[in-house]
C-alpha atoms as a PDB file:
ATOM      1  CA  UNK A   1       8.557 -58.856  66.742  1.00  0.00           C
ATOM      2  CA  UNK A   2      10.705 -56.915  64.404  1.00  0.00           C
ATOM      3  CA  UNK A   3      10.755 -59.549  61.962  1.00  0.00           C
ATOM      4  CA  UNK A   4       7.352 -60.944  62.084  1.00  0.00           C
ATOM      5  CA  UNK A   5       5.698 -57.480  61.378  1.00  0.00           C
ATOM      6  CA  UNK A   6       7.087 -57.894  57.839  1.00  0.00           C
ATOM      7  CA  UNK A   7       6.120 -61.099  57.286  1.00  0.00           C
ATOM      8  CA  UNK A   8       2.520 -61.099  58.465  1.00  0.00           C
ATOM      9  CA  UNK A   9       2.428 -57.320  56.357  1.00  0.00           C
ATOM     10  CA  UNK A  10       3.667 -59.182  53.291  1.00  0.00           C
ATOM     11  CA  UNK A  11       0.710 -62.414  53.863  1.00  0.00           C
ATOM     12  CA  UNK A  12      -1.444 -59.707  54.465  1.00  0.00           C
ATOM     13  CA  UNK A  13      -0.705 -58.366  50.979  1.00  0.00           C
ATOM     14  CA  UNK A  14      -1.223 -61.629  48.988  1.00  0.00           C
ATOM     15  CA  UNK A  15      -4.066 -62.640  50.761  1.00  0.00           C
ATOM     16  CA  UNK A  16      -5.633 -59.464  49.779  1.00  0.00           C
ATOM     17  CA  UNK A  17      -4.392 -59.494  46.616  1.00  0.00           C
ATOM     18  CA  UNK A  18      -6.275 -63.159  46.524  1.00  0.00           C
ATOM     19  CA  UNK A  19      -9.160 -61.787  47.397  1.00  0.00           C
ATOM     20  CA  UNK A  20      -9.169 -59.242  44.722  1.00  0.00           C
ATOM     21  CA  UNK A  21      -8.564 -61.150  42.232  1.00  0.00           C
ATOM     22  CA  UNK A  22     -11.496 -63.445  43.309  1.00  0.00           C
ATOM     23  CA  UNK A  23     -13.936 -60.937  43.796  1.00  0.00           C
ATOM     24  CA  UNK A  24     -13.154 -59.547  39.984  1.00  0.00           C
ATOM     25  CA  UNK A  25     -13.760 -63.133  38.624  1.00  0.00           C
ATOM     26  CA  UNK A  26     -16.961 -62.863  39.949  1.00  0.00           C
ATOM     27  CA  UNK A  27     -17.972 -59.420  38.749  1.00  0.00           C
ATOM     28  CA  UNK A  28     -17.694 -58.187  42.327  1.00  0.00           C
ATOM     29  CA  UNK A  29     -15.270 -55.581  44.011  1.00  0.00           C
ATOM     30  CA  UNK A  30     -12.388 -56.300  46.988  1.00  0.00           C
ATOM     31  CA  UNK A  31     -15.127 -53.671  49.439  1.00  0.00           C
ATOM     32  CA  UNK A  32     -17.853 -56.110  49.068  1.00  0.00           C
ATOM     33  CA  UNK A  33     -15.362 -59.156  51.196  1.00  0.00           C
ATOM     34  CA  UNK A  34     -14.677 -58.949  54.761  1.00  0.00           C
ATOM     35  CA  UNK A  35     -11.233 -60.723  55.685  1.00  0.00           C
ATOM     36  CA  UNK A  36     -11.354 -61.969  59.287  1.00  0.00           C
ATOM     37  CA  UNK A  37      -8.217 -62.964  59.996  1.00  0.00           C
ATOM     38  CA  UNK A  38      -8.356 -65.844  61.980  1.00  0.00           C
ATOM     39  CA  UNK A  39      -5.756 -65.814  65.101  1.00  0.00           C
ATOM     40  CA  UNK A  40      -6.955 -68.722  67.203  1.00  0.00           C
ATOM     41  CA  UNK A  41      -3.621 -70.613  66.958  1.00  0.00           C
ATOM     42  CA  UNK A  42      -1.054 -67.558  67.422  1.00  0.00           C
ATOM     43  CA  UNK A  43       0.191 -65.103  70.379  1.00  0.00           C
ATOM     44  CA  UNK A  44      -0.785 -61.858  71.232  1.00  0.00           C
ATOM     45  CA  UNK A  45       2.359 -60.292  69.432  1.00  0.00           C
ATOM     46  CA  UNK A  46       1.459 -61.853  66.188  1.00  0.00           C
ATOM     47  CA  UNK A  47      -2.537 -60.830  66.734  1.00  0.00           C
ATOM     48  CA  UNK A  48      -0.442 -57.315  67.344  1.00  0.00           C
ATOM     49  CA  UNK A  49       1.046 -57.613  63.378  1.00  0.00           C
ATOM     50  CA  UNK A  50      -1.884 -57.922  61.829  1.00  0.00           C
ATOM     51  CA  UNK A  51      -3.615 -54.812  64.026  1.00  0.00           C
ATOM     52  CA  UNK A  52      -0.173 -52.758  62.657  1.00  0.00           C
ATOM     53  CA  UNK A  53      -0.962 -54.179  58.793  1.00  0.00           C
ATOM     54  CA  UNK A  54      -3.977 -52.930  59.319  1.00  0.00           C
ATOM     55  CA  UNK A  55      -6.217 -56.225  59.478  1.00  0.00           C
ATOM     56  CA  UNK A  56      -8.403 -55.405  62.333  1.00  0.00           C
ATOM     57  CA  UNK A  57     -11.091 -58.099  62.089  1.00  0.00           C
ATOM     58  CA  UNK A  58      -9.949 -60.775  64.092  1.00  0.00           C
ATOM     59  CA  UNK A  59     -11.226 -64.288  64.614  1.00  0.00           C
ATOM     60  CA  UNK A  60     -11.507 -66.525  67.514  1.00  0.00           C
ATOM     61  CA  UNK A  61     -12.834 -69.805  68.104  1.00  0.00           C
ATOM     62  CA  UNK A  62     -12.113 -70.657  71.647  1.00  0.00           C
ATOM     63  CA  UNK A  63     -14.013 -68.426  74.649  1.00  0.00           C
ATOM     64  CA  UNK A  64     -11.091 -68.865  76.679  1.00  0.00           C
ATOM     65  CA  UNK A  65      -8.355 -67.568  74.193  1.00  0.00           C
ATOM     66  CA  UNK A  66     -10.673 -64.810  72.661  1.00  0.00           C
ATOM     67  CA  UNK A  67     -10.741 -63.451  76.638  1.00  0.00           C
ATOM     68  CA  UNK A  68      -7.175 -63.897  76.765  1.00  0.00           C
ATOM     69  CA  UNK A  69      -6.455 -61.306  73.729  1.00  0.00           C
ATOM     70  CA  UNK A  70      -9.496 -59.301  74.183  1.00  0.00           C
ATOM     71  CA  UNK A  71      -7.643 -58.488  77.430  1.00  0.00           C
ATOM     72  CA  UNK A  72      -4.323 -58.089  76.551  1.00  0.00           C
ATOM     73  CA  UNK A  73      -5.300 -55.719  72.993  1.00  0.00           C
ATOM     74  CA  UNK A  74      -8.247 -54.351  75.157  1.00  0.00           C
ATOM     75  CA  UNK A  75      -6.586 -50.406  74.109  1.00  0.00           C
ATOM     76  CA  UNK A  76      -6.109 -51.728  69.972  1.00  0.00           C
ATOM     77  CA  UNK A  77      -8.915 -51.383  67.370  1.00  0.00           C
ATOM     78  CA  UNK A  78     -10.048 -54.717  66.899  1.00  0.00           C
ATOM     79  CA  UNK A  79     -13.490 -56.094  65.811  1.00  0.00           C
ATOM     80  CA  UNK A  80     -13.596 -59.563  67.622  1.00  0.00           C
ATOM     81  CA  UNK A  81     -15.578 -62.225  65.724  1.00  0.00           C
ATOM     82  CA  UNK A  82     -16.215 -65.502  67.197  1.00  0.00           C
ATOM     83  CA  UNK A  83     -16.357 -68.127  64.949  1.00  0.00           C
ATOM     84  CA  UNK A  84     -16.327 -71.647  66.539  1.00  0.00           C
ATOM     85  CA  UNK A  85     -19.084 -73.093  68.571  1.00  0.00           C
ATOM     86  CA  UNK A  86     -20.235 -71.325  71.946  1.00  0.00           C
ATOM     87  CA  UNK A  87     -21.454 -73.083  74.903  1.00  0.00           C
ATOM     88  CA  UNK A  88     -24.408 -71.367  76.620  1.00  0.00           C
ATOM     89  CA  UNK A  89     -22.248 -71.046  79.992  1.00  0.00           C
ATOM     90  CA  UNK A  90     -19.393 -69.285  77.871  1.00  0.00           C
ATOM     91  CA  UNK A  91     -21.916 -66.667  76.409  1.00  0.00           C
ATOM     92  CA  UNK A  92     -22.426 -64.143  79.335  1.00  0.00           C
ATOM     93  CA  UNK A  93     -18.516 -63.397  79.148  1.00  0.00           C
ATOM     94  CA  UNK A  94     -18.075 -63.309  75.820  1.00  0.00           C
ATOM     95  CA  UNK A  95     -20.207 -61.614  73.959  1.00  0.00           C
ATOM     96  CA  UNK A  96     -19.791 -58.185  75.440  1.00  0.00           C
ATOM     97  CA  UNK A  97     -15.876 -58.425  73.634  1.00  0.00           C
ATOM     98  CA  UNK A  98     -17.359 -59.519  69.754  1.00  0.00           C
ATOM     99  CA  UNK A  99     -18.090 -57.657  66.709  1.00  0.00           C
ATOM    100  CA  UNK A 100     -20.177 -60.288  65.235  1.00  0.00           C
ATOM    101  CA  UNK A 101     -20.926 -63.769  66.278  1.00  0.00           C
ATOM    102  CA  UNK A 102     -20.274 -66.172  63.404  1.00  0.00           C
ATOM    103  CA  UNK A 103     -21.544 -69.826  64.867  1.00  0.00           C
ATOM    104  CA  UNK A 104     -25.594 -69.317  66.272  1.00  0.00           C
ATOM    105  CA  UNK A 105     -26.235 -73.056  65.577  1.00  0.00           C
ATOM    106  CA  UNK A 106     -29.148 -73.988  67.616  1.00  0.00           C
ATOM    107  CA  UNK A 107     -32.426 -72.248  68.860  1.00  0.00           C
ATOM    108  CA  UNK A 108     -31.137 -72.587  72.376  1.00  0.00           C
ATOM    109  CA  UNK A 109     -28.014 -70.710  72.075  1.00  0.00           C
ATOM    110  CA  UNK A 110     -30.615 -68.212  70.287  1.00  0.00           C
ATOM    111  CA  UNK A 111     -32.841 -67.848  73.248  1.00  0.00           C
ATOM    112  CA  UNK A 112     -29.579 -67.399  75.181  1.00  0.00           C
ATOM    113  CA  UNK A 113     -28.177 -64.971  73.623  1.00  0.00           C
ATOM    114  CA  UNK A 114     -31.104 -63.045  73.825  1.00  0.00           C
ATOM    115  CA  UNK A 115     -31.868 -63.498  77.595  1.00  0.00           C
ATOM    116  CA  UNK A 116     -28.108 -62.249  78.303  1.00  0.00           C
ATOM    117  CA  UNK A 117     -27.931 -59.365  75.926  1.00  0.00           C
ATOM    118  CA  UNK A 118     -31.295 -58.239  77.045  1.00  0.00           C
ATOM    119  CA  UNK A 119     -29.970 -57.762  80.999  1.00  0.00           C
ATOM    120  CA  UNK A 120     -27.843 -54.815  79.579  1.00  0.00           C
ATOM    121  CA  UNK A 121     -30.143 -53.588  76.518  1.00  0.00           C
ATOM    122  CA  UNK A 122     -27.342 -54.829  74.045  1.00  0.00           C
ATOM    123  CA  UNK A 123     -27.678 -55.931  70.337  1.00  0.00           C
ATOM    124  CA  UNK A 124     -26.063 -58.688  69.490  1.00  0.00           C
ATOM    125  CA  UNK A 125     -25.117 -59.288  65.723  1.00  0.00           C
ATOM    126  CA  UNK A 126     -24.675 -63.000  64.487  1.00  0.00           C
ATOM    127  CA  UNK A 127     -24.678 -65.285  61.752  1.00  0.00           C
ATOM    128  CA  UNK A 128     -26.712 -68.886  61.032  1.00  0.00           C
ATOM    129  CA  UNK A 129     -24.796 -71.589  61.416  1.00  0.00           C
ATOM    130  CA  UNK A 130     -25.833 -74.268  58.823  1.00  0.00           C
ATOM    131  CA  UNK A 131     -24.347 -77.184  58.312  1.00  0.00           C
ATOM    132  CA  UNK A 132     -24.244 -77.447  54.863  1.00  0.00           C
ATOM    133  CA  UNK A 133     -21.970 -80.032  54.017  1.00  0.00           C
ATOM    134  CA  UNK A 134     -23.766 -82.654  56.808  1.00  0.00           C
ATOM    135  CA  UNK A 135     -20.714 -83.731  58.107  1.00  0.00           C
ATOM    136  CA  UNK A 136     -22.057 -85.395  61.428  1.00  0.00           C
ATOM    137  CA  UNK A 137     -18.673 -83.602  63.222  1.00  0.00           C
ATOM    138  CA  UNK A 138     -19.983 -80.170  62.496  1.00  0.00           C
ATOM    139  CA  UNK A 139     -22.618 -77.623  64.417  1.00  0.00           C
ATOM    140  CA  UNK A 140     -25.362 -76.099  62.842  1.00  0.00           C
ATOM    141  CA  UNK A 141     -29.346 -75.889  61.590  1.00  0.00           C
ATOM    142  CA  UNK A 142     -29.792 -78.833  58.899  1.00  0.00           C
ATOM    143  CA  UNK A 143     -30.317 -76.845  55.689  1.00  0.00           C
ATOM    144  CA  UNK A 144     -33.614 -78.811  55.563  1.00  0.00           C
ATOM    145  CA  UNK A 145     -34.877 -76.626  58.521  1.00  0.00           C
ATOM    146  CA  UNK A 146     -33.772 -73.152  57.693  1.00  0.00           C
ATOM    147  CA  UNK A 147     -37.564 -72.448  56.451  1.00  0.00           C
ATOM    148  CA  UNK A 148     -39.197 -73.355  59.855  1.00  0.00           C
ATOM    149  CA  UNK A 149     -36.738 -71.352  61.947  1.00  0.00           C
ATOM    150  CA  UNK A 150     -36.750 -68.038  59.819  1.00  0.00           C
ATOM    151  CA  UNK A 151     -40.620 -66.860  61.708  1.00  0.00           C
ATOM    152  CA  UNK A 152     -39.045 -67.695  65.194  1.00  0.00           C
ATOM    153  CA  UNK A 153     -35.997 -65.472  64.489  1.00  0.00           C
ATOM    154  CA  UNK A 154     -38.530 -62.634  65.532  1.00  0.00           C
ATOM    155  CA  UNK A 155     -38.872 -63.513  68.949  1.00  0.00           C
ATOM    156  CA  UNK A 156     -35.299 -62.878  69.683  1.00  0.00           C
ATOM    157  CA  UNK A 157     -35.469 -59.071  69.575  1.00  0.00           C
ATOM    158  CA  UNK A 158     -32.221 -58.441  70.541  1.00  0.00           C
ATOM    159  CA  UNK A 159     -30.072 -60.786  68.258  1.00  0.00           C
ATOM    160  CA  UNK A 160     -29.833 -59.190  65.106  1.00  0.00           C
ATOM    161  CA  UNK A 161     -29.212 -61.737  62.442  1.00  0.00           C
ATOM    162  CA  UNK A 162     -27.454 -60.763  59.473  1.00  0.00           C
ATOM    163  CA  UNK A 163     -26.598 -63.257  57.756  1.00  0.00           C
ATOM    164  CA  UNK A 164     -25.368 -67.224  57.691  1.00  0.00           C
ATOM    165  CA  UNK A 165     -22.310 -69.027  57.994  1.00  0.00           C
ATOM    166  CA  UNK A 166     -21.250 -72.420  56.666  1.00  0.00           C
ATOM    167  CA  UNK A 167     -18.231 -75.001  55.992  1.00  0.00           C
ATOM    168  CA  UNK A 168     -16.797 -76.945  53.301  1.00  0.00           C
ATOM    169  CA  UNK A 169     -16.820 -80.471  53.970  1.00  0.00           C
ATOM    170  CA  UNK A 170     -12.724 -81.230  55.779  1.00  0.00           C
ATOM    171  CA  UNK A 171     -13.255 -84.708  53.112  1.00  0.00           C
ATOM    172  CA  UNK A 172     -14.143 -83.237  50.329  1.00  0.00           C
ATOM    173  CA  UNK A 173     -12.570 -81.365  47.115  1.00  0.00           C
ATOM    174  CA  UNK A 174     -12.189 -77.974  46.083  1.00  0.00           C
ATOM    175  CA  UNK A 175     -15.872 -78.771  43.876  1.00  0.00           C
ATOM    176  CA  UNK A 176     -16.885 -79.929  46.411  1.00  0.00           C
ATOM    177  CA  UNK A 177     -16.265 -77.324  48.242  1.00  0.00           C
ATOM    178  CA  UNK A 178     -17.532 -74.562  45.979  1.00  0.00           C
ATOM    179  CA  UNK A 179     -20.934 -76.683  45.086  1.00  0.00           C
ATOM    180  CA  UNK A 180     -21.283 -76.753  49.349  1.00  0.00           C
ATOM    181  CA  UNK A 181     -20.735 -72.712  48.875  1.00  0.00           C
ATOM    182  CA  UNK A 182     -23.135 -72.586  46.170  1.00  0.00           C
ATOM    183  CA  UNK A 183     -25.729 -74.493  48.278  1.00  0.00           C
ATOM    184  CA  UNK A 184     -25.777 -71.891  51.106  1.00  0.00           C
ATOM    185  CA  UNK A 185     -25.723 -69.369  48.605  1.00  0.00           C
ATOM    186  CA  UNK A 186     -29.076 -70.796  47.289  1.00  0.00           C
ATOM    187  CA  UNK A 187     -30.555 -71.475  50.186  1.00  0.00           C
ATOM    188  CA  UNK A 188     -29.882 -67.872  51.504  1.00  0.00           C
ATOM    189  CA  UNK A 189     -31.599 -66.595  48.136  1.00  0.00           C
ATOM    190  CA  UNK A 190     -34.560 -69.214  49.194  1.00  0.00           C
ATOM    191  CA  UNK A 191     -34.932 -67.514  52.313  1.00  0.00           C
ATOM    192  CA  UNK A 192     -35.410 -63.742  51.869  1.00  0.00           C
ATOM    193  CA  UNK A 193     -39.286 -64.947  51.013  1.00  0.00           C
ATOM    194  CA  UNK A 194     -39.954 -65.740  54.084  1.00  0.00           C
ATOM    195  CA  UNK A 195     -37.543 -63.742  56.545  1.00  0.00           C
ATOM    196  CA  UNK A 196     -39.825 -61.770  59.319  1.00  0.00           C
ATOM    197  CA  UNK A 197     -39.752 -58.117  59.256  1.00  0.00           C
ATOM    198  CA  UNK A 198     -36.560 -56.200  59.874  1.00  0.00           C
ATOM    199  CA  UNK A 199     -34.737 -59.193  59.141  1.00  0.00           C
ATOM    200  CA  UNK A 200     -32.108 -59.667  56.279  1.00  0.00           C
ATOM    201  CA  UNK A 201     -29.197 -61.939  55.592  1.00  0.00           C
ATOM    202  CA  UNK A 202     -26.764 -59.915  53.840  1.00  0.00           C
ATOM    203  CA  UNK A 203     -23.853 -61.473  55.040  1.00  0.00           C
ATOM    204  CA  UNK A 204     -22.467 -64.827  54.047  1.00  0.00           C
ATOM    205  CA  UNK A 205     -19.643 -66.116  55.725  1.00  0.00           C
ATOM    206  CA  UNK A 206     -17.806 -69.136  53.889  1.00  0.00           C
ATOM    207  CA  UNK A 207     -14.252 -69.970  53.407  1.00  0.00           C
ATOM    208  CA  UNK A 208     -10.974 -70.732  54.530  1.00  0.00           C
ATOM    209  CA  UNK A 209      -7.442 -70.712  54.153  1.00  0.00           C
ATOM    210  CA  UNK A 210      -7.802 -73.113  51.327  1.00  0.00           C
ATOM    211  CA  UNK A 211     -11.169 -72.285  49.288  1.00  0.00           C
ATOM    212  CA  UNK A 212     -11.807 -68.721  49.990  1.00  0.00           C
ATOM    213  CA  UNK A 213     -11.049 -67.563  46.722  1.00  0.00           C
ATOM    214  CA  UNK A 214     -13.796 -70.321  45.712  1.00  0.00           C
ATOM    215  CA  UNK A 215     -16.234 -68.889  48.540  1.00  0.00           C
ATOM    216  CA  UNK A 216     -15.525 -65.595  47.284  1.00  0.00           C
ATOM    217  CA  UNK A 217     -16.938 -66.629  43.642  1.00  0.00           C
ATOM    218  CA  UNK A 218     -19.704 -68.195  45.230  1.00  0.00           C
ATOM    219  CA  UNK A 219     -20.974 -64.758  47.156  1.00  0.00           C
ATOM    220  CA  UNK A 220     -18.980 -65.074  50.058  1.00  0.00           C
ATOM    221  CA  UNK A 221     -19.431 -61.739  51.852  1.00  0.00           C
ATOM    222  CA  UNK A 222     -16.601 -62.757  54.728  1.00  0.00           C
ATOM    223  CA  UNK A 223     -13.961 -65.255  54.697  1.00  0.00           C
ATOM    224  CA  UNK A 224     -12.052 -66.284  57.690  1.00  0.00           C
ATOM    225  CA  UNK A 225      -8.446 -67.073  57.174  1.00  0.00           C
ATOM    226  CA  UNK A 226      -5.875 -68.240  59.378  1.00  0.00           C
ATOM    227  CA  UNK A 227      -3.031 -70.146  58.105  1.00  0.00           C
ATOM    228  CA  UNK A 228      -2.197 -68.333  54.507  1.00  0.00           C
ATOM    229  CA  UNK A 229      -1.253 -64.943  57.196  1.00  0.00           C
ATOM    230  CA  UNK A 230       0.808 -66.872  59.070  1.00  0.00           C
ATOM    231  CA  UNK A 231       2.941 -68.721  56.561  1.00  0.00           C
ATOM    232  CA  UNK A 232       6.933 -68.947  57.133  1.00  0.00           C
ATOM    233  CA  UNK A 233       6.993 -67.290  60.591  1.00  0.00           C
ATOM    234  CA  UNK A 234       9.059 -70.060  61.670  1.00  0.00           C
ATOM    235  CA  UNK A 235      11.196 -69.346  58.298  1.00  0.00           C
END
C-alpha cells in the first residue's frame, strides 16, 4: 500500500493534467470535467489510493463488485457511479449505493428504476445511454429514437435525467472516435427542443482511457477512466 499510494497520486496528476490541457483546447476550464475514475478491475486498497489522492468519483460496472467496495469503503467519501449495463433484478440493491447512474438504456430499466426508487421516496440521477457508434455489442436507445423517448421521460418522476452517455466504437479510430463524440454532442443540442419540463441534459458522459482528451474537446462533461490511473502498479 505504501508504494501504490504514490503511484496512483502521480497517474492521478497526469491524468488531470490531461484533462486540463484538453479542456483549454477547447475554450473550456478543468471545473467544467468530471473524472470518474473507473475501478472495476482493481482491489479495495487501490480504490483506497485514489480516495487518499483525492479522486472520489468512482466507477463501477459490475453490481456485484460495486456492492463489494461500497461495503468495504462504506465510512470513505465516495460518489459511486455505475457505468455498465444494469439488469432490472440487480437494481433494488444497487442503486441506494450510486451517485449517478451512467447506463439507463432501455424504457424498461426506466420504469424500473422508478417503481424501486419510488418505495422509499428517492431520486435517482442517471444518464441516456445511446448507442452512438451502433456497434450491435453495445446497450443503448438508437440515436434515431432519442426524439420519441424525450415526452415519456416525464412519466418517470423520480429518475432525474441529466444528461446522456455514449461510446466510441472498440473498431474504430481516434476520428472516429471524436466524430462518434461529436454525434452525441449534436444530438444532445437537437434535443433540448423538445425535453419535457424540468428536464435538462447537462451532462455528457463520453470517453475513456484512450480518447478522453478527444471527448473532452467534443463537450464531454465526464469522462470515465480506468487504465491511464493504474499504469505501472505492477512496475
Amino acid at each position: 500500500m505504501a508504494e501504490l499510494r504514490p503511484r496512483i497520486a502521480d497517474n492521478l496528476a497526469r491524468v488531470r493534467q490531461r484533462i486540463s490541457d484538453a479542456a483549454a483546447r477547447s475554450g473550456r476550464d478543468a471545473s467544467d470535467v468530471t473524472l470518474v475514475a473507473v475501478s472495476k478491475y482493481v482491489d479495495v486498497d487501490a480504490a483506497q489510493a485514489l480516495l487518499d489522492a483525492g479522486c472520489h468519483d468512482l466507477g463501477e460496472s459490475r453490481p456485484q463488485e460495486l456492492w463489494r467496495k461500497a461495503d468495504a469503503l462504506a465510512d470513505a467519501a465516495v460518489r459511486w457511479h455505475f457505468i455498465g449495463h444494469l439488469q432490472r433484478n440487480k437494481v433494488r440493491r444497487t442503486l441506494p449505493h450510486i451517485a449517478l447512474l451512467h447506463a439507463c438504456d432501455s424504457l424498461r430499466l426506466l420504469e424500473e428504476v422508478d417503481r424501486v426508487a419510488g418505495e422509499s421516496s428517492a431520486i435517482v440521477r442517471a444518464l441516456l445511454e445511446v448507442n452512438i457508434s451502433g456497434d450491435a455489442s453495445k446497450h443503448g436507445f438508437n440515436p434515431e429514437e432519442m426524439p420519441s423517448v424525450m415526452p415519456l421521460l416525464a412519466d418517470y418522476s423520480r429518475v432525474q435525467i441529466c444528461g446522456l452517455m455514449g461510446m466510441a466504437s472498440l473498431e474504430g479510430s481516434l476520428d472516429d472516435a471524436r466524430r462518434d463524440f461529436e454525434r452525441l454532442r449534436l444530438l444532445r443540442d437537437s434535443l433540448l427542443s423538445v425535453l419535457p419540463a424540468g428536464i435538462a441534459l447537462e451532462e455528457l458522459s463520453m470517453g475513456m482511457s484512450g480518447d478522453f482528451e478527444a471527448a473532452i474537446e467534443e463537450g464531454a462533461t465526464i469522462v470515465r477512466v480506468g487504465s491511464a490511473l493504474f499504469e505501472e502498479l505492477e512496475a
